[in-house]
PDB file of N, CA and C in Angstrom:
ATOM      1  N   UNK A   1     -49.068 -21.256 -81.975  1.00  0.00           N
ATOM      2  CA  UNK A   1     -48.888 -21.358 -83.394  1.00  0.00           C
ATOM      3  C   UNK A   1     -49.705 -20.279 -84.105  1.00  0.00           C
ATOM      4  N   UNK A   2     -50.892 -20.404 -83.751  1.00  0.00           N
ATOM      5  CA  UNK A   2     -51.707 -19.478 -84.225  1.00  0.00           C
ATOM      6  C   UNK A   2     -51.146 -17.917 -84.357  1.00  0.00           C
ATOM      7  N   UNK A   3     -50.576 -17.149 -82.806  1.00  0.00           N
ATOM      8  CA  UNK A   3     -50.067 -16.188 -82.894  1.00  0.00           C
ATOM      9  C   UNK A   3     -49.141 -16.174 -83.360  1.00  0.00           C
ATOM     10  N   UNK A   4     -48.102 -16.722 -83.517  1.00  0.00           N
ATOM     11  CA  UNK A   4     -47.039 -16.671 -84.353  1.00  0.00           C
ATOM     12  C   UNK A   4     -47.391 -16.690 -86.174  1.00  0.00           C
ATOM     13  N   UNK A   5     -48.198 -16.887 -86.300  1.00  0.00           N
ATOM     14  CA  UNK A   5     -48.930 -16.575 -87.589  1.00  0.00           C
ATOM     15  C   UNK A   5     -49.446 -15.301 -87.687  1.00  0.00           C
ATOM     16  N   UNK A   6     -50.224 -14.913 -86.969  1.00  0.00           N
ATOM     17  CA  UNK A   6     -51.007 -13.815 -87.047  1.00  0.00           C
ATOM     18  C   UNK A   6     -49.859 -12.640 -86.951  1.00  0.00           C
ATOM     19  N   UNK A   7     -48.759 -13.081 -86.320  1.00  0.00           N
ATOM     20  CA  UNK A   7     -47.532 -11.787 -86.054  1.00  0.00           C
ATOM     21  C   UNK A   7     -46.960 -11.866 -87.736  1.00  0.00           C
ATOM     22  N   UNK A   8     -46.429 -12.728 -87.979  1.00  0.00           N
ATOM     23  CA  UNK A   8     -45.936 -12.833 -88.990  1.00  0.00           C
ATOM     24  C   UNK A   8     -46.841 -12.441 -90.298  1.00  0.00           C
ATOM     25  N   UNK A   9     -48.197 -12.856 -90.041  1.00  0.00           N
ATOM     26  CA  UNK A   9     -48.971 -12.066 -91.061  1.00  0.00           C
ATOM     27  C   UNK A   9     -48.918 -10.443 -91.174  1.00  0.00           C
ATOM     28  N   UNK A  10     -48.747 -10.129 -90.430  1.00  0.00           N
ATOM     29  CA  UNK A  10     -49.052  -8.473 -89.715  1.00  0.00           C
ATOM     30  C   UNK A  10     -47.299  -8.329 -90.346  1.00  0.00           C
ATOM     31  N   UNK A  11     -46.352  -8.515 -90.206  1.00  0.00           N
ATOM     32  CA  UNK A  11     -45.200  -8.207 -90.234  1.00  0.00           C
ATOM     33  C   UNK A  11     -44.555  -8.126 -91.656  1.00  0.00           C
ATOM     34  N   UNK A  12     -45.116  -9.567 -92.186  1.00  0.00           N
ATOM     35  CA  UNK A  12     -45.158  -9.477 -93.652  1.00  0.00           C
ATOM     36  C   UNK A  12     -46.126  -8.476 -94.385  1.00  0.00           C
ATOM     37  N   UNK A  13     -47.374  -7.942 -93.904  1.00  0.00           N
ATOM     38  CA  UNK A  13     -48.158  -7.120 -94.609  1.00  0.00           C
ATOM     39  C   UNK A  13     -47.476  -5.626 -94.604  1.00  0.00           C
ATOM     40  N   UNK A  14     -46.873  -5.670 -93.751  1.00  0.00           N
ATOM     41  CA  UNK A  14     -46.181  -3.758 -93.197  1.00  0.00           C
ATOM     42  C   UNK A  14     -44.856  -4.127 -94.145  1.00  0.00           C
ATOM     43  N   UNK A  15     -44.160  -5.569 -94.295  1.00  0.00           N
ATOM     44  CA  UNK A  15     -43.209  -5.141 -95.101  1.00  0.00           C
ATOM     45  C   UNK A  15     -43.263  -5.170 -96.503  1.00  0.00           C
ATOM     46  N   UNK A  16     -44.035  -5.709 -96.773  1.00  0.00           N
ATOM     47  CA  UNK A  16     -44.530  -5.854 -98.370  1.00  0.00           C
ATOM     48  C   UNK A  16     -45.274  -4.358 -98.853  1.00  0.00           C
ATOM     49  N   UNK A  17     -45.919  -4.024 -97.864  1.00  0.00           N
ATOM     50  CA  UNK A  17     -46.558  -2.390 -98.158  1.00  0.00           C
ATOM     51  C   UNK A  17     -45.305  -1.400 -98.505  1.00  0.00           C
ATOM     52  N   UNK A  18     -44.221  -1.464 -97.385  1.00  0.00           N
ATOM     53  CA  UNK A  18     -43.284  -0.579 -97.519  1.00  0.00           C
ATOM     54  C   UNK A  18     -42.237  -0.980 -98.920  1.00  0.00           C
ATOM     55  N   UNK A  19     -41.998  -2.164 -99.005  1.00  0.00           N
ATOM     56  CA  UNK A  19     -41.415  -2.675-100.418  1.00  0.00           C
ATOM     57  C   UNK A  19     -42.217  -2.009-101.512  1.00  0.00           C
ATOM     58  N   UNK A  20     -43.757  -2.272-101.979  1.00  0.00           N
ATOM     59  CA  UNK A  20     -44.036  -1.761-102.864  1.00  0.00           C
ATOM     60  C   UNK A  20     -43.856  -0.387-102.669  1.00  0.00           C
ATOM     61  N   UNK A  21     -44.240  -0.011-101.773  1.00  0.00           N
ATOM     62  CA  UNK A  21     -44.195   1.739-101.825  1.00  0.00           C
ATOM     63  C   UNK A  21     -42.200   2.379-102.647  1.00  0.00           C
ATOM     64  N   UNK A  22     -41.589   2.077-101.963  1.00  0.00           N
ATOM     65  CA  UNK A  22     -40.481   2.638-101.849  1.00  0.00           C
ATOM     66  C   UNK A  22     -39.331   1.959-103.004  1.00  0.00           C
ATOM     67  N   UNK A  23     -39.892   0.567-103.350  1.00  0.00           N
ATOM     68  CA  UNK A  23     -38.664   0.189-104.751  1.00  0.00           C
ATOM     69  C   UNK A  23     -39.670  -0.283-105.687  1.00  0.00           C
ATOM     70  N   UNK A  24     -38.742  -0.650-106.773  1.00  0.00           N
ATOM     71  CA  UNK A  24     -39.586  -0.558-107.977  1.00  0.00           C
ATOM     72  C   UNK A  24     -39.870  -2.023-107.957  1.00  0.00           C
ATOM     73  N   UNK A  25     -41.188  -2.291-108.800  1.00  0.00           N
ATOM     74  CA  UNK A  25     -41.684  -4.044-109.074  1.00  0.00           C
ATOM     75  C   UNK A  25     -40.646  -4.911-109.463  1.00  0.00           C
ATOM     76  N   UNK A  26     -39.382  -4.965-109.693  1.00  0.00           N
ATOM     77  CA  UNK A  26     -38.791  -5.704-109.974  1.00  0.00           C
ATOM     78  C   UNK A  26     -38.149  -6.512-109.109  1.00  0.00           C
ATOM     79  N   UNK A  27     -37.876  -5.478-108.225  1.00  0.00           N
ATOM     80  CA  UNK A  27     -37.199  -5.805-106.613  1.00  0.00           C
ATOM     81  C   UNK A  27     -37.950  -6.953-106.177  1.00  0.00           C
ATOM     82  N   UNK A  28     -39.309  -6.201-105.953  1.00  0.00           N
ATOM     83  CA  UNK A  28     -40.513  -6.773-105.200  1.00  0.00           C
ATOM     84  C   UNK A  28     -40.775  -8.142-105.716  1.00  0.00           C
ATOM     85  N   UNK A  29     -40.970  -8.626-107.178  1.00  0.00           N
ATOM     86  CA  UNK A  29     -40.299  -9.660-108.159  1.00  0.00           C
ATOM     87  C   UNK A  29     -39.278 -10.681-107.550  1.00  0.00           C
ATOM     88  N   UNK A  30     -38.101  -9.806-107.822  1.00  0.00           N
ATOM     89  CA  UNK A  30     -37.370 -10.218-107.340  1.00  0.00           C
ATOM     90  C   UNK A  30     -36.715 -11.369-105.894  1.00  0.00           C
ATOM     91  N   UNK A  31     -37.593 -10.688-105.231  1.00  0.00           N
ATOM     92  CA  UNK A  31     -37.623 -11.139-103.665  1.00  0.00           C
ATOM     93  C   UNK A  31     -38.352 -12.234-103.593  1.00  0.00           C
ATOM     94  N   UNK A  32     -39.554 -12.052-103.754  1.00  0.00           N
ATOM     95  CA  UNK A  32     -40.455 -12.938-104.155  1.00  0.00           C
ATOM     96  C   UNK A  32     -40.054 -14.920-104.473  1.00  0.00           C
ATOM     97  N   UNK A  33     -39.400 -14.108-105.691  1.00  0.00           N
ATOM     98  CA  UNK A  33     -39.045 -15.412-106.492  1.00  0.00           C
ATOM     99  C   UNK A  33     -37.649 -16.055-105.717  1.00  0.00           C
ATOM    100  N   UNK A  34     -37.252 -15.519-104.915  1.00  0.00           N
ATOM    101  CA  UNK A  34     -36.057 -15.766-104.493  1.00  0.00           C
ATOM    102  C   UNK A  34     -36.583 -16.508-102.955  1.00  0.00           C
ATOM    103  N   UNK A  35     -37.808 -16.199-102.572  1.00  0.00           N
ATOM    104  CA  UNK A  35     -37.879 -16.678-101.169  1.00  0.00           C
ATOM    105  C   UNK A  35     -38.888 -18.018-101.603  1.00  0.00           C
ATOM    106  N   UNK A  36     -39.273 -18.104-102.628  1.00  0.00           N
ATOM    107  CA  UNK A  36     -39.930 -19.063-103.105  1.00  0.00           C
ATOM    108  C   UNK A  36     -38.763 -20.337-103.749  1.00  0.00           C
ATOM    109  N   UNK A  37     -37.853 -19.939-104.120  1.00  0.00           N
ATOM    110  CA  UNK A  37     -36.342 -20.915-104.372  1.00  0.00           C
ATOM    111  C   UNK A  37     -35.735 -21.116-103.052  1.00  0.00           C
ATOM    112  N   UNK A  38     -35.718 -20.614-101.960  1.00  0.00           N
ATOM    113  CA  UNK A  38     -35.465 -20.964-100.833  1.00  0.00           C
ATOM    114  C   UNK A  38     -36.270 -22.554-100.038  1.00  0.00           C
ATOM    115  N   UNK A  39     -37.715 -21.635-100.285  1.00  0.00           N
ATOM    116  CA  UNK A  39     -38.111 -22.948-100.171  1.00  0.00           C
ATOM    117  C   UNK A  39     -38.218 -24.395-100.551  1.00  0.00           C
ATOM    118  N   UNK A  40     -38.228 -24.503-102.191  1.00  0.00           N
ATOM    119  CA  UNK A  40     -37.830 -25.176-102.695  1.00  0.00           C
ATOM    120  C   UNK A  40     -36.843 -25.940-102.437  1.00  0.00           C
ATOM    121  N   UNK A  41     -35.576 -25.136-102.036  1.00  0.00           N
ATOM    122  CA  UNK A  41     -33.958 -26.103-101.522  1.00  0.00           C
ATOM    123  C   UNK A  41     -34.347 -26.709-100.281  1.00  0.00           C
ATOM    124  N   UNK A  42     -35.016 -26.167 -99.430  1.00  0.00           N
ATOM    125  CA  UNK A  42     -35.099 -26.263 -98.137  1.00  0.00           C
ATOM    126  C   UNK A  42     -35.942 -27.948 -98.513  1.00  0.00           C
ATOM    127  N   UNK A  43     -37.271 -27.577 -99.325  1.00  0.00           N
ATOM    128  CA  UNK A  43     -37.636 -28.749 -99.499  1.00  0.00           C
ATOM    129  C   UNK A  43     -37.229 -30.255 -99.642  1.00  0.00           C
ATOM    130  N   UNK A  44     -36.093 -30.127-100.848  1.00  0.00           N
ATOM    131  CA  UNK A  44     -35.392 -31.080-101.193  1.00  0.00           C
ATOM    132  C   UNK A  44     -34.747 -31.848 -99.800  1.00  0.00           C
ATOM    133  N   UNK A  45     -34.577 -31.397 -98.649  1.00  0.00           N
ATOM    134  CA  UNK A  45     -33.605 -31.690 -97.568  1.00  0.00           C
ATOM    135  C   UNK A  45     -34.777 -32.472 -96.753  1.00  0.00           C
ATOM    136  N   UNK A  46     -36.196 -32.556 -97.037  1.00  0.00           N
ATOM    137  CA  UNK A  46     -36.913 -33.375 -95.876  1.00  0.00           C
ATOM    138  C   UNK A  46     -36.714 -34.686 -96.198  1.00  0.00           C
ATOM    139  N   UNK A  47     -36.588 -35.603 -95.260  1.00  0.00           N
ATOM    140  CA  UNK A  47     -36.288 -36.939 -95.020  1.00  0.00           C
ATOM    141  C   UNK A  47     -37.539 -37.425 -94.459  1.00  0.00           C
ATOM    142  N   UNK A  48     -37.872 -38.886 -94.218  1.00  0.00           N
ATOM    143  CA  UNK A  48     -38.526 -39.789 -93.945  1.00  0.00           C
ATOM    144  C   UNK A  48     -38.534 -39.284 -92.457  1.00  0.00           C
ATOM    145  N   UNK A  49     -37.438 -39.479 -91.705  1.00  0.00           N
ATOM    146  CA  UNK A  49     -37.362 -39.362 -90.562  1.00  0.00           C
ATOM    147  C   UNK A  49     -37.904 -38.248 -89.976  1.00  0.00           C
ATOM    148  N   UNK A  50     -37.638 -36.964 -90.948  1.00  0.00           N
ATOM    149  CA  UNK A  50     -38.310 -35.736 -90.298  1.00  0.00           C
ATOM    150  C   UNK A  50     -40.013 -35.964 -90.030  1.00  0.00           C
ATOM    151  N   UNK A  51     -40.652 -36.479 -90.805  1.00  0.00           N
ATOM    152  CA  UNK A  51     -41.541 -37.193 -90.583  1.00  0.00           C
ATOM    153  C   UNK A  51     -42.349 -37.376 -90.136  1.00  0.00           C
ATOM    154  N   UNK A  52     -41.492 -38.683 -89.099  1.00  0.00           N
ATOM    155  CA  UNK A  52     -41.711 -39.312 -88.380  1.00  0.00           C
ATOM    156  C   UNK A  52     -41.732 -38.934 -86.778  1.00  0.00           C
ATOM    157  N   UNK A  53     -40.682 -37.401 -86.818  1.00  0.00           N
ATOM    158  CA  UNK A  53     -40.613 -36.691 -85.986  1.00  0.00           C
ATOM    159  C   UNK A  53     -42.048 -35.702 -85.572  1.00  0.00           C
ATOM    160  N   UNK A  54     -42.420 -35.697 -86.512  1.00  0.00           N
ATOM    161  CA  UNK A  54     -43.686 -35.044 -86.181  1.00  0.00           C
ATOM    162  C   UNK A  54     -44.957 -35.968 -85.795  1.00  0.00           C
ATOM    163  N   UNK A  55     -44.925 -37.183 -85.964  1.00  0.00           N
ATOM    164  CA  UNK A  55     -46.335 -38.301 -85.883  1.00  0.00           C
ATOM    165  C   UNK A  55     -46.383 -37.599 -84.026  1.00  0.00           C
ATOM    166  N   UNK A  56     -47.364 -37.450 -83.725  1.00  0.00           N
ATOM    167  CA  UNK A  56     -48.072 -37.615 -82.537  1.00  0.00           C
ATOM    168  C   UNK A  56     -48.572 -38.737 -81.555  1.00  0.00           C
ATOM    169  N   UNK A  57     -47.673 -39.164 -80.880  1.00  0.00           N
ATOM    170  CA  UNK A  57     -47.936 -40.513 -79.996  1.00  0.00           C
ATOM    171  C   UNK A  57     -49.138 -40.524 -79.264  1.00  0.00           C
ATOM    172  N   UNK A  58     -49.891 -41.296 -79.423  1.00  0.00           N
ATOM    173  CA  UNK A  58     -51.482 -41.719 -78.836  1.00  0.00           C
ATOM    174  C   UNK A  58     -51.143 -41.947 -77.601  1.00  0.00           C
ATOM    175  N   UNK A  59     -51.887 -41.422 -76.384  1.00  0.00           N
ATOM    176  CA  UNK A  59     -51.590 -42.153 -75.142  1.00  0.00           C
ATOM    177  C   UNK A  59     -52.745 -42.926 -74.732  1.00  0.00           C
ATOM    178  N   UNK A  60     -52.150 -44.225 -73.962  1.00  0.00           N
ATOM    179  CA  UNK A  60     -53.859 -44.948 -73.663  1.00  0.00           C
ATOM    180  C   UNK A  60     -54.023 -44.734 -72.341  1.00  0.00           C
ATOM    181  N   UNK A  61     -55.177 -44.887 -71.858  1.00  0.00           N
ATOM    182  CA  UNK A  61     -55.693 -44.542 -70.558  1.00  0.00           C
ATOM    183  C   UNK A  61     -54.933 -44.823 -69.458  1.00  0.00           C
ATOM    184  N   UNK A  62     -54.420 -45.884 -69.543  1.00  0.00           N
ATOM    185  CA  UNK A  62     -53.407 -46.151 -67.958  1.00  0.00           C
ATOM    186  C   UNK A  62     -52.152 -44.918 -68.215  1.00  0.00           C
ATOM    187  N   UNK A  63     -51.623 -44.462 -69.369  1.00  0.00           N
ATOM    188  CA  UNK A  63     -50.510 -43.997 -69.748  1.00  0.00           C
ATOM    189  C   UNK A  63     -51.151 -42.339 -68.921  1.00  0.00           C
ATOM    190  N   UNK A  64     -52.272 -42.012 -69.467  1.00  0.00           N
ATOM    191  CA  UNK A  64     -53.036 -41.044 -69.304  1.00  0.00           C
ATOM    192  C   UNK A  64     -53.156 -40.809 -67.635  1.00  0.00           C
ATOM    193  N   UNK A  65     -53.875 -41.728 -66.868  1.00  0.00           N
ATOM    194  CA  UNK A  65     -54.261 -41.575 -65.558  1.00  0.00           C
ATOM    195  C   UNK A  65     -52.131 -40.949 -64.527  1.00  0.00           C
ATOM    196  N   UNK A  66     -51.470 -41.819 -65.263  1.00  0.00           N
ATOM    197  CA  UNK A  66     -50.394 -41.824 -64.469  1.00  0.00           C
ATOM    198  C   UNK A  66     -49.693 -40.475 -64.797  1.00  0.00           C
ATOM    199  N   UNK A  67     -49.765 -39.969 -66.092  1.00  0.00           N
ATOM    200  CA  UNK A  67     -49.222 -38.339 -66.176  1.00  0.00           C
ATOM    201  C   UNK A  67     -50.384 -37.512 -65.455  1.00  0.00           C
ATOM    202  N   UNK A  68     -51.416 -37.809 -65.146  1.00  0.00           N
ATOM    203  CA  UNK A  68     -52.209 -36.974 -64.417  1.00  0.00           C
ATOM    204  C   UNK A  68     -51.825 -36.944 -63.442  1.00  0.00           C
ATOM    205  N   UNK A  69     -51.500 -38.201 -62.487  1.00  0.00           N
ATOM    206  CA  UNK A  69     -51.373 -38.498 -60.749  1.00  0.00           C
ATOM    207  C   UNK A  69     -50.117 -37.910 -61.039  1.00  0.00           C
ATOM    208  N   UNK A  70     -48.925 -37.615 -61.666  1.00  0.00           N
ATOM    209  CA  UNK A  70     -47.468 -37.128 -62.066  1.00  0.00           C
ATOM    210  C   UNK A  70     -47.735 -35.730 -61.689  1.00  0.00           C
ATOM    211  N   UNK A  71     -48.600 -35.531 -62.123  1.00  0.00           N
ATOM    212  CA  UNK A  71     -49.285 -33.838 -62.609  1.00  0.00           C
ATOM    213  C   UNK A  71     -49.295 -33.142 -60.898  1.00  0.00           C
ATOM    214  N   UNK A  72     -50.441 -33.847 -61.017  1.00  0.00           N
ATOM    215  CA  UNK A  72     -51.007 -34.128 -59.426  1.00  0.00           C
ATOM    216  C   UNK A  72     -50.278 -33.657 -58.300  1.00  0.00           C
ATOM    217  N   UNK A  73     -49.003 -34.704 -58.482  1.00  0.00           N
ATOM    218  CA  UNK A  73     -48.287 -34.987 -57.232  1.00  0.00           C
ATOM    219  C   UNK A  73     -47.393 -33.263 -57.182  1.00  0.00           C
ATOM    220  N   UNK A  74     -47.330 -32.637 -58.101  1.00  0.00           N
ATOM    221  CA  UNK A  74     -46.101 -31.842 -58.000  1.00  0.00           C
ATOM    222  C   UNK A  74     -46.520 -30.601 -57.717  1.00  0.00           C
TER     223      UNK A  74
END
């Protein structure tokens, strides 16, 4: 996750440099506000369930020992 951030940071910084350089602030404006309304729609579409898709299941120790010996065995 982390690297996939750090790429995307790096990727967005080289393209935002070359945007300002080469079109005018309006563009740059432009884009901007437009990837920020993206998100927005995108927003509207999360559900409960998506959620719920993300909660992280706790494992308890017997659950634990047996994906280890799983681990183990292979």
């Amino acid at each position: 996750m982390y690297i996939s951030t750090g790429v995307g940071g790096c990727l967005g910084c080289i393209y935002g440099g070359l945007m300002t350089q080469y079109s005018s602030p309006k563009w740059c404006w432009f884009y901007y506000s437009f990837m920020g309304l993206v998100v927005a729609i995108f927003a509207c579409f999360l559900t409960k369930e998506s959620e719920l898709d993300a909660e992280v299941k706790e494992l308890t120790p017997s659950e634990i020992s047996t994906s280890l010996e799983d681990y183990e065995s292979k």
